[in-house]
Protein backbone atom coordinates (compact mmCIF):
# COMPACT_ATOMS: atom_id res chain seq x y z
CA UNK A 1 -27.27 3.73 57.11
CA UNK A 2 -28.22 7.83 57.31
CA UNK A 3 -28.77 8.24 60.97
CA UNK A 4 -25.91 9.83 62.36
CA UNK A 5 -24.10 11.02 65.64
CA UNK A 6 -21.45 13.52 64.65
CA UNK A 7 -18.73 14.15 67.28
CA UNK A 8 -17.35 17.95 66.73
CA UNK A 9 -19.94 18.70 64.42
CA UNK A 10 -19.89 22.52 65.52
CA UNK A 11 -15.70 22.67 64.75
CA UNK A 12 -14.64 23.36 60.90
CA UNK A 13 -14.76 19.81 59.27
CA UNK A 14 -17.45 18.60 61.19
CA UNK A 15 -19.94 21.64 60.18
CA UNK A 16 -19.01 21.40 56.92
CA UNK A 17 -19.54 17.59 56.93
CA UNK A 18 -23.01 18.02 58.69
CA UNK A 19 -24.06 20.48 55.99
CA UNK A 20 -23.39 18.12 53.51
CA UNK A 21 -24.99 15.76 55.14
CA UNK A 22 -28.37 17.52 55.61
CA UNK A 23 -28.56 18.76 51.72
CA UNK A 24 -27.56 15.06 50.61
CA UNK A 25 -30.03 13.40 53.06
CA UNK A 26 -32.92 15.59 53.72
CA UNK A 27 -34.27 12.69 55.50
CA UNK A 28 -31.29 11.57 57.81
CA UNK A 29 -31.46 12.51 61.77
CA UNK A 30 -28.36 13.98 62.60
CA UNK A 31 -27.05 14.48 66.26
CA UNK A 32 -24.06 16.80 66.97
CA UNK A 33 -22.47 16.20 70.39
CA UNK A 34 -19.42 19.02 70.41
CA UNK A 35 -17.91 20.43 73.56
CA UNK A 36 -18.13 23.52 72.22
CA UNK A 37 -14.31 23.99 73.47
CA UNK A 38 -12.79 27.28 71.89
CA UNK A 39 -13.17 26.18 68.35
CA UNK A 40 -16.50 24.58 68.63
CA UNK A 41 -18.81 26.96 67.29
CA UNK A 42 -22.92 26.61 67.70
CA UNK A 43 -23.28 29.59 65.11
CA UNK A 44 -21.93 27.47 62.85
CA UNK A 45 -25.16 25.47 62.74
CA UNK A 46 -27.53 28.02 63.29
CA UNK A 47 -29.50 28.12 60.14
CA UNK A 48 -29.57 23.98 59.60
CA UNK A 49 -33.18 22.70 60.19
CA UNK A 50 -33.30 19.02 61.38
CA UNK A 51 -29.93 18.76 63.36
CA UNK A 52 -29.82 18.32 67.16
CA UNK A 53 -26.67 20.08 68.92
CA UNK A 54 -26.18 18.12 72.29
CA UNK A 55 -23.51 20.01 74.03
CA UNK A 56 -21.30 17.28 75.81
CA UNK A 57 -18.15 15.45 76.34
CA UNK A 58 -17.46 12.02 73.67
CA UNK A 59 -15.65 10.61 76.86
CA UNK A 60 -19.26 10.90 79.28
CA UNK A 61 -19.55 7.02 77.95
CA UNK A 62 -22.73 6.80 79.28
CA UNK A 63 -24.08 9.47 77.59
CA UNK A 64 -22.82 8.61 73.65
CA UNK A 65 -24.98 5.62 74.59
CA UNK A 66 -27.83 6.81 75.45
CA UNK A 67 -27.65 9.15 72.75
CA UNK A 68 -26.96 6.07 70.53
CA UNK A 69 -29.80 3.94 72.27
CA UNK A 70 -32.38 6.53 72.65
CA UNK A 71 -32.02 8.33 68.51
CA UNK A 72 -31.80 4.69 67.01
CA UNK A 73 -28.96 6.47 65.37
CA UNK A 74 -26.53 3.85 63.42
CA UNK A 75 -23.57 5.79 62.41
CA UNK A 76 -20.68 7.83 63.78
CA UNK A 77 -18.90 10.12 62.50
CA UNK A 78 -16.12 11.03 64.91
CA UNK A 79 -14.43 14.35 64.22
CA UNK A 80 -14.38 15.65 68.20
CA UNK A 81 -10.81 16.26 68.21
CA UNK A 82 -7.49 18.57 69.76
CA UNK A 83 -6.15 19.23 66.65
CA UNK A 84 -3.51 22.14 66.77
CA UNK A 85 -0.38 21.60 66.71
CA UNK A 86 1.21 24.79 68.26
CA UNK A 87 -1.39 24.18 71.38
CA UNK A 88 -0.39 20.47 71.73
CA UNK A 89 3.35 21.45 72.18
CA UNK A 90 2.35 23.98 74.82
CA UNK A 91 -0.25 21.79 76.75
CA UNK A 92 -0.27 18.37 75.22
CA UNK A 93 -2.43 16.83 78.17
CA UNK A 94 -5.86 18.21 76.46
CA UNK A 95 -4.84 16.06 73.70
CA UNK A 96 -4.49 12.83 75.37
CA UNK A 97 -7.62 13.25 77.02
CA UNK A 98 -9.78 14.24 74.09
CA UNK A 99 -7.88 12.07 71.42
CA UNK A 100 -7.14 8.88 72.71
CA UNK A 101 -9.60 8.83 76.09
CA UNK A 102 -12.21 10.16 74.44
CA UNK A 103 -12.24 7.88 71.30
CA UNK A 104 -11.63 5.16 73.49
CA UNK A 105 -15.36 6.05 75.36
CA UNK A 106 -16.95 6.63 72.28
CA UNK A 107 -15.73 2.91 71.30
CA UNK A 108 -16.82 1.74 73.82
CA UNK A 109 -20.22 3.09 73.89
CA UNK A 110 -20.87 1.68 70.75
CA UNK A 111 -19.61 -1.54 71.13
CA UNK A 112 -22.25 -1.50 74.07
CA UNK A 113 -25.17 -0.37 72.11
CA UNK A 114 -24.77 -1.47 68.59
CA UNK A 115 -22.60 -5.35 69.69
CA UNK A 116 -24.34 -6.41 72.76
CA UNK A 117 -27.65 -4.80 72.18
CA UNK A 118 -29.29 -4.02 69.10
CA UNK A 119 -26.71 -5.91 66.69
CA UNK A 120 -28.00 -3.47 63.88
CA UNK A 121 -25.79 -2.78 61.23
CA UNK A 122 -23.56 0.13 62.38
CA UNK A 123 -20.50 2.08 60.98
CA UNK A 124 -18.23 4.31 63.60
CA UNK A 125 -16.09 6.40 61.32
CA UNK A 126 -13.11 7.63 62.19
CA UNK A 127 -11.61 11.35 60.73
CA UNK A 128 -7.89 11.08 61.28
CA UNK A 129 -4.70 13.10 60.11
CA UNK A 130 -1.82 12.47 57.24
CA UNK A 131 0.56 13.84 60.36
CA UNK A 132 0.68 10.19 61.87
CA UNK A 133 2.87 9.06 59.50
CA UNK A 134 5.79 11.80 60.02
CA UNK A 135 7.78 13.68 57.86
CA UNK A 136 8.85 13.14 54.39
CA UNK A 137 12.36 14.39 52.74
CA UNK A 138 12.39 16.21 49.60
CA UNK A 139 12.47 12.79 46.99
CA UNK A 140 10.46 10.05 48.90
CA UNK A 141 6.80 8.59 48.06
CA UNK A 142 3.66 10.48 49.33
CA UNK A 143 2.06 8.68 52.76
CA UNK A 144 0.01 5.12 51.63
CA UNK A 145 -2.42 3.56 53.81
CA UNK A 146 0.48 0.82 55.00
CA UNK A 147 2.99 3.88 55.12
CA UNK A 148 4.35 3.40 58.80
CA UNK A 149 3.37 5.64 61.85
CA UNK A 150 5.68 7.96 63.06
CA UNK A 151 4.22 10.90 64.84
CA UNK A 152 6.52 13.54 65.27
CA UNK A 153 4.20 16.41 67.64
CA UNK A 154 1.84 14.91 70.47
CA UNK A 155 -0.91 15.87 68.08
CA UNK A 156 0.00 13.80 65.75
CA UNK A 157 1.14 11.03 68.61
CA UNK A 158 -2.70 11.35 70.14
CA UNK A 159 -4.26 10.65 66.58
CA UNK A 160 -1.91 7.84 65.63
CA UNK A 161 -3.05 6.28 69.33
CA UNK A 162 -6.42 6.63 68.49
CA UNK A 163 -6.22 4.94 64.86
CA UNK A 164 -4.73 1.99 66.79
CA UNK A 165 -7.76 1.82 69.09
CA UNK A 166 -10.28 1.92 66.21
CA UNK A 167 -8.66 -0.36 64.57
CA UNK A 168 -8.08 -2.81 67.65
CA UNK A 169 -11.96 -2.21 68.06
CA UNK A 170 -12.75 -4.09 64.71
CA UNK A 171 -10.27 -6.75 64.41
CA UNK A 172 -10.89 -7.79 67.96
CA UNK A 173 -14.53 -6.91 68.74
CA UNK A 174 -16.01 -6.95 65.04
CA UNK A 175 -17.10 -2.99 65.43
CA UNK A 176 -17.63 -2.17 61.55
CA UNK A 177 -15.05 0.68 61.56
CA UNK A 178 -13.14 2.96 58.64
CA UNK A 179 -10.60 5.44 58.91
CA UNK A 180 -9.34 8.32 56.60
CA UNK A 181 -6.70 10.46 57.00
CA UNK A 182 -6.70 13.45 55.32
CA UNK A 183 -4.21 16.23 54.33
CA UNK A 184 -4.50 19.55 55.30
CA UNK A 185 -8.10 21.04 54.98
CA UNK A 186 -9.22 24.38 54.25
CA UNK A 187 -12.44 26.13 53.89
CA UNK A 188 -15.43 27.95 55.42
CA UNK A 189 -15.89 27.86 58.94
CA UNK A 190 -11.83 27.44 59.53
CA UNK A 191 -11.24 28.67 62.59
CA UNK A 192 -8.59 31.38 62.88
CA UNK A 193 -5.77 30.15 64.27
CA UNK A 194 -4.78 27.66 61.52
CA UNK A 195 -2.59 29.21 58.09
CA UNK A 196 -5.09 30.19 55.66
CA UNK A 197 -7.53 32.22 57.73
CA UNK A 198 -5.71 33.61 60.22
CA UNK A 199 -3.27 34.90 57.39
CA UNK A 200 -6.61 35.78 55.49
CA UNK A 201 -7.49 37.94 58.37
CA UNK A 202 -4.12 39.73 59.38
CA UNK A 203 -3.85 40.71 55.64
CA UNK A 204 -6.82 42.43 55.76
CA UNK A 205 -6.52 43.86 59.20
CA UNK A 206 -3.10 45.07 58.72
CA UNK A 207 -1.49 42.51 61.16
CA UNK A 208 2.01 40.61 60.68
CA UNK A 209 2.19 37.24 58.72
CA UNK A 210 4.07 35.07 60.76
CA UNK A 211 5.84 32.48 59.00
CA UNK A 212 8.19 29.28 60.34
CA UNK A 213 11.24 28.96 58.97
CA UNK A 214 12.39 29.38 55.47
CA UNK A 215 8.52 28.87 54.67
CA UNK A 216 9.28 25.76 52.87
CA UNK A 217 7.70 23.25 54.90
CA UNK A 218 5.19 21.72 52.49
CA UNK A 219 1.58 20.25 52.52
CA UNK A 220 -1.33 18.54 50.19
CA UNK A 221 -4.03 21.35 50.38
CA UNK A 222 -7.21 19.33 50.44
CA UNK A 223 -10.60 21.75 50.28
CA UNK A 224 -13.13 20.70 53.08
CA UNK A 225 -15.78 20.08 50.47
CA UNK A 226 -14.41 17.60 48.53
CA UNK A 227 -12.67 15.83 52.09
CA UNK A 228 -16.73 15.64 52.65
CA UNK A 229 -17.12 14.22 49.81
CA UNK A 230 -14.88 11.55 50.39
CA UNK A 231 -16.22 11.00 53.68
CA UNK A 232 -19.55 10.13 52.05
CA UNK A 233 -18.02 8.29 49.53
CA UNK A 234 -16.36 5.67 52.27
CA UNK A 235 -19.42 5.31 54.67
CA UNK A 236 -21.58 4.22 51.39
CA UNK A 237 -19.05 2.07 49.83
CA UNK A 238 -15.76 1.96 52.03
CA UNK A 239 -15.09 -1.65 53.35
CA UNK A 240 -15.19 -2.03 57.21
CA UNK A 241 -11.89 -2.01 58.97
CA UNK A 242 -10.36 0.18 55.74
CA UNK A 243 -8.06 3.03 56.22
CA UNK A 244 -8.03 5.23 52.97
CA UNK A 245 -6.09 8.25 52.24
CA UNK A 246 -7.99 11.17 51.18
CA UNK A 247 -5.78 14.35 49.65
CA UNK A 248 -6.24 17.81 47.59
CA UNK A 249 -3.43 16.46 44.66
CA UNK A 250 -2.08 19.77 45.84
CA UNK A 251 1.55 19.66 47.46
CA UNK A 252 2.63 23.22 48.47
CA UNK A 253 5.29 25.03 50.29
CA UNK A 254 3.78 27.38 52.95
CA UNK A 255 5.69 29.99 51.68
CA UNK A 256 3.91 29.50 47.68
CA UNK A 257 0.31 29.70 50.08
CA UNK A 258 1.27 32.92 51.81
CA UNK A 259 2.05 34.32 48.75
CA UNK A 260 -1.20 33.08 47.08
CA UNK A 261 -3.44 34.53 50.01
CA UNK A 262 -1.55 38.38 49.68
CA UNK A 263 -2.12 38.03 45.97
CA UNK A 264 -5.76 37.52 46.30
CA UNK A 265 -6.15 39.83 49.03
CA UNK A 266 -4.50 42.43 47.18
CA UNK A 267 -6.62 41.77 44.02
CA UNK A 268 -9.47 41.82 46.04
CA UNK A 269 -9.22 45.05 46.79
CA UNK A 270 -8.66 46.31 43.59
CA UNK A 271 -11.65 44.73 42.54
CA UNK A 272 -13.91 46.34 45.01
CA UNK A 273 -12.69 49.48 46.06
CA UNK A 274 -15.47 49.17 49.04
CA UNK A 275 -13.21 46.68 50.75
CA UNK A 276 -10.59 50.24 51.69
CA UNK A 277 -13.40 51.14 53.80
CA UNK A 278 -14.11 47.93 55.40
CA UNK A 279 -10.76 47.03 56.18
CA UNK A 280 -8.89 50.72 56.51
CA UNK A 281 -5.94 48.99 58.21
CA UNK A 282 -5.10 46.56 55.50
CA UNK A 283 -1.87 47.49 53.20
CA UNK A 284 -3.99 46.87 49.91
CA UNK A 285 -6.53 49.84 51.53
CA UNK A 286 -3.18 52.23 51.46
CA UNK A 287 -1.67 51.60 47.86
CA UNK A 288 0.79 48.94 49.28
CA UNK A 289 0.86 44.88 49.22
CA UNK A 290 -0.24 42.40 51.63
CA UNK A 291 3.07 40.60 50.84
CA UNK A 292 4.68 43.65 52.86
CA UNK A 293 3.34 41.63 56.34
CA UNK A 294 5.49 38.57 55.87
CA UNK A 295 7.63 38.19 58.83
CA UNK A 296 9.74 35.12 59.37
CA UNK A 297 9.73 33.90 62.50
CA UNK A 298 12.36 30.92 64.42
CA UNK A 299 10.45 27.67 63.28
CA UNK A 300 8.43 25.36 65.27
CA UNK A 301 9.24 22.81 67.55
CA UNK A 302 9.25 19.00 65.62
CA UNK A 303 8.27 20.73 62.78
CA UNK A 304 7.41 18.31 59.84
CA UNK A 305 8.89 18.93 56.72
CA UNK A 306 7.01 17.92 54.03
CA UNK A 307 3.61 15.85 53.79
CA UNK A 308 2.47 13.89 50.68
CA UNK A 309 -0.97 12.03 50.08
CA UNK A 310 -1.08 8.82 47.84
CA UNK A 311 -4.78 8.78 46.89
CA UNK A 312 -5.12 6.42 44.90
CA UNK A 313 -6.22 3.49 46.54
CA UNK A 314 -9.66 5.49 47.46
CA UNK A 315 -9.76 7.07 43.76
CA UNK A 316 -10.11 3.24 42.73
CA UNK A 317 -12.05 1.63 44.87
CA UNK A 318 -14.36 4.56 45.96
CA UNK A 319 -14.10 6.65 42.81
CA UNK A 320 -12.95 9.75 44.87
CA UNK A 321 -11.56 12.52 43.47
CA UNK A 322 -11.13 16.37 44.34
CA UNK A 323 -13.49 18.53 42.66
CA UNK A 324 -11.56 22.02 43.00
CA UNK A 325 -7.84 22.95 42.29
CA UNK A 326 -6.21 25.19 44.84
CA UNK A 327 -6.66 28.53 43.23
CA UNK A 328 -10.36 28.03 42.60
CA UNK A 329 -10.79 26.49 46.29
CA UNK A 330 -8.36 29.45 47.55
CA UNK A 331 -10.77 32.42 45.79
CA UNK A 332 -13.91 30.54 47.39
CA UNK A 333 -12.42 30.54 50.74
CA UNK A 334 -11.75 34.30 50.57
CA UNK A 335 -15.17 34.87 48.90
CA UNK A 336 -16.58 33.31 51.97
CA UNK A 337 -14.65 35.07 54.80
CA UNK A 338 -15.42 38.26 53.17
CA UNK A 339 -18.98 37.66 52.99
CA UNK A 340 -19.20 36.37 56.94
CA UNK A 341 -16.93 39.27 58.36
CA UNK A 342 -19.47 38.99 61.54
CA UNK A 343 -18.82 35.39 61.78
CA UNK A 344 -14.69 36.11 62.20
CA UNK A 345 -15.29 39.39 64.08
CA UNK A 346 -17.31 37.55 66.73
CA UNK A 347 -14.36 34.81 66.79
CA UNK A 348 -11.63 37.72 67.88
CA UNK A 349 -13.36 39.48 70.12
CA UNK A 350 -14.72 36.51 72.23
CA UNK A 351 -18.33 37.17 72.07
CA UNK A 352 -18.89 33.62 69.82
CA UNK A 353 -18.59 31.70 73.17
CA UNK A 354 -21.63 33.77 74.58
């Protein structure tokens, strides 16, 4: 099965995922159906040959069939999701709608198409989050795949619902389904509201680093590339109605990342003096350090302490493993923000949505 429909395929994962997709199977029709909602981004398809951006809601049921129906398409990928946490506290009914309603259309969709018509062999994958199983203190076991749910933001709460309806899909319909949930990705294409680019782009802009707290809420750091990977990995080989982990092997404070992004910022520009005139407003550009933007701020609402990711049930089944450690994925990151300034420009001054 190559043919795929990939929900959110314009946001960060999804693009990245799509790329992969299209340089592993040259041959594969790929259909992205994104909203293009403020982080859905058609630029970040622009120069893919072979993929078919369908701007559209996953709840418009009838449509995800016909698109289904009408591509012979036999796979879904289903990234189209709220997924930040700050916004969900603020305005949590986007979330509900797009997270649990609209997986719940897209289910049903292809139970229509792929159950009672065709009865082709099918796979609707599922992207989902490590933040449906809560908070962890300091000493207790990373998250495994039968680690209780206990969604602490109404992110988290919307992606835990919609996990139960996938899963409720295949044990009581027979939909061939898999899950992952994944730890905290980073990358190209990020969109600039989440830590690592956003800070990326203050530091070098000369704007505050706002951080929660003590800065000691910690995360698995999981690089988008290799989360692809293991995306791959599970529609060739995963077993239908599986839920596997997927993780960087990287736990980190937020506090240890900051400090990791002003460090290579800073060396950055010492490395290429050319970056003083780019970015005039940036500390490094003035003889002084990144690090000099930190600013605590009063933490989050619900905020989860600590996150953990127990891979190894998909390291041996699947053979996953991540490919980059965090400094290498970190300097690649950076690498590629620098190189797409126009990309992030476009993002902050609105003009991406036109």
């Amino acid at each position: 099965m190559s043919d795929l429909l990939v929900t959110g395929g314009a946001g960060f994962i999804g693009a990245n995922f799509v790329r992969h997709w299209r340089a592993a199977h040259p041959e594969a029709a790929i259909v992205v159906l994104d909203a293009l909602t403020y982080a859905g981004n058609a630029a970040n398809l622009n120069d893919l040959d072979g993929v078919e951006l369908v701007r559209g809601d996953i709840a418009d049921e009838a449509m995800v069939a016909s698109l289904l129906r009408d591509r012979a398409l036999d796979t879904i990928v289903h990234f189209a999701a709220e997924s930040h946490v700050d916004r969900s506290i603020s305005g949590p009914d986007a979330f509900v709608q797009t997270n649990v309603v609209g997986t719940h259309a897209l289910l049903t969709a292809a139970r229509r198409v792929w159950l009672e018509g065709s009865g082709k062999p099918h796979r609707f994958h599922h992207i989902s989050t490590d933040e449906v199983f809560g908070s962890l203190g300091p000493d207790e076991p990373a998250f495994h795949e039968a680690t209780p749910y206990a969604p602490n933001s109404p992110y988290a709460a919307s992606k835990a619902a919609s996990d139960h309806l996938v899963r409720a899909c295949h044990h009581t319909y027979g939909l061939q389904t898999s899950i992952t949930n994944c730890s905290n990705n980073y990358g190209p294409y990020q969109f600039p509201e989440k830590l690592i680019p956003l800070f990326l782009v203050n530091a070098l802009t000369g704007k505050a680093l706002p951080i929660y707290g003590d800065g000691m809420n910690a995360r698995d750091w999981l690089h988008v590339g290799d989360h692809c990977v293991a995306i791959e990995l599970v529609l060739k080989n995963g077993q239908p109605g599986e839920t596997y982990n997927v993780g960087g092997g990287v736990e980190l404070p937020n506090l240890t990342v900051v400090g990791a992004i002003c460090d290579a910022v800073d060396g950055a520009f010492r490395d290429d003096p050319a970056l003083t005139e780019r970015f005039p407003d940036a500390p490094a550009a003035k003889g002084g350090s990144s690090h000099d933007l930190r600013t605590f701020v009063t933490d989050r609402a619900g905020h989860d302490r600590r996150y953990a990711i127990d891979e190894r049930k998909i390291a041996r089944e699947l053979g996953y493993a991540p490919q980059r450690g965090f400094e290498e994925g970190l300097a690649e990151t950076i690498r590629w923000y620098l190189a797409n300034e126009d990309w992030w420009r476009a993002i902050f001054d609105g003009s991406y949505r036109r």
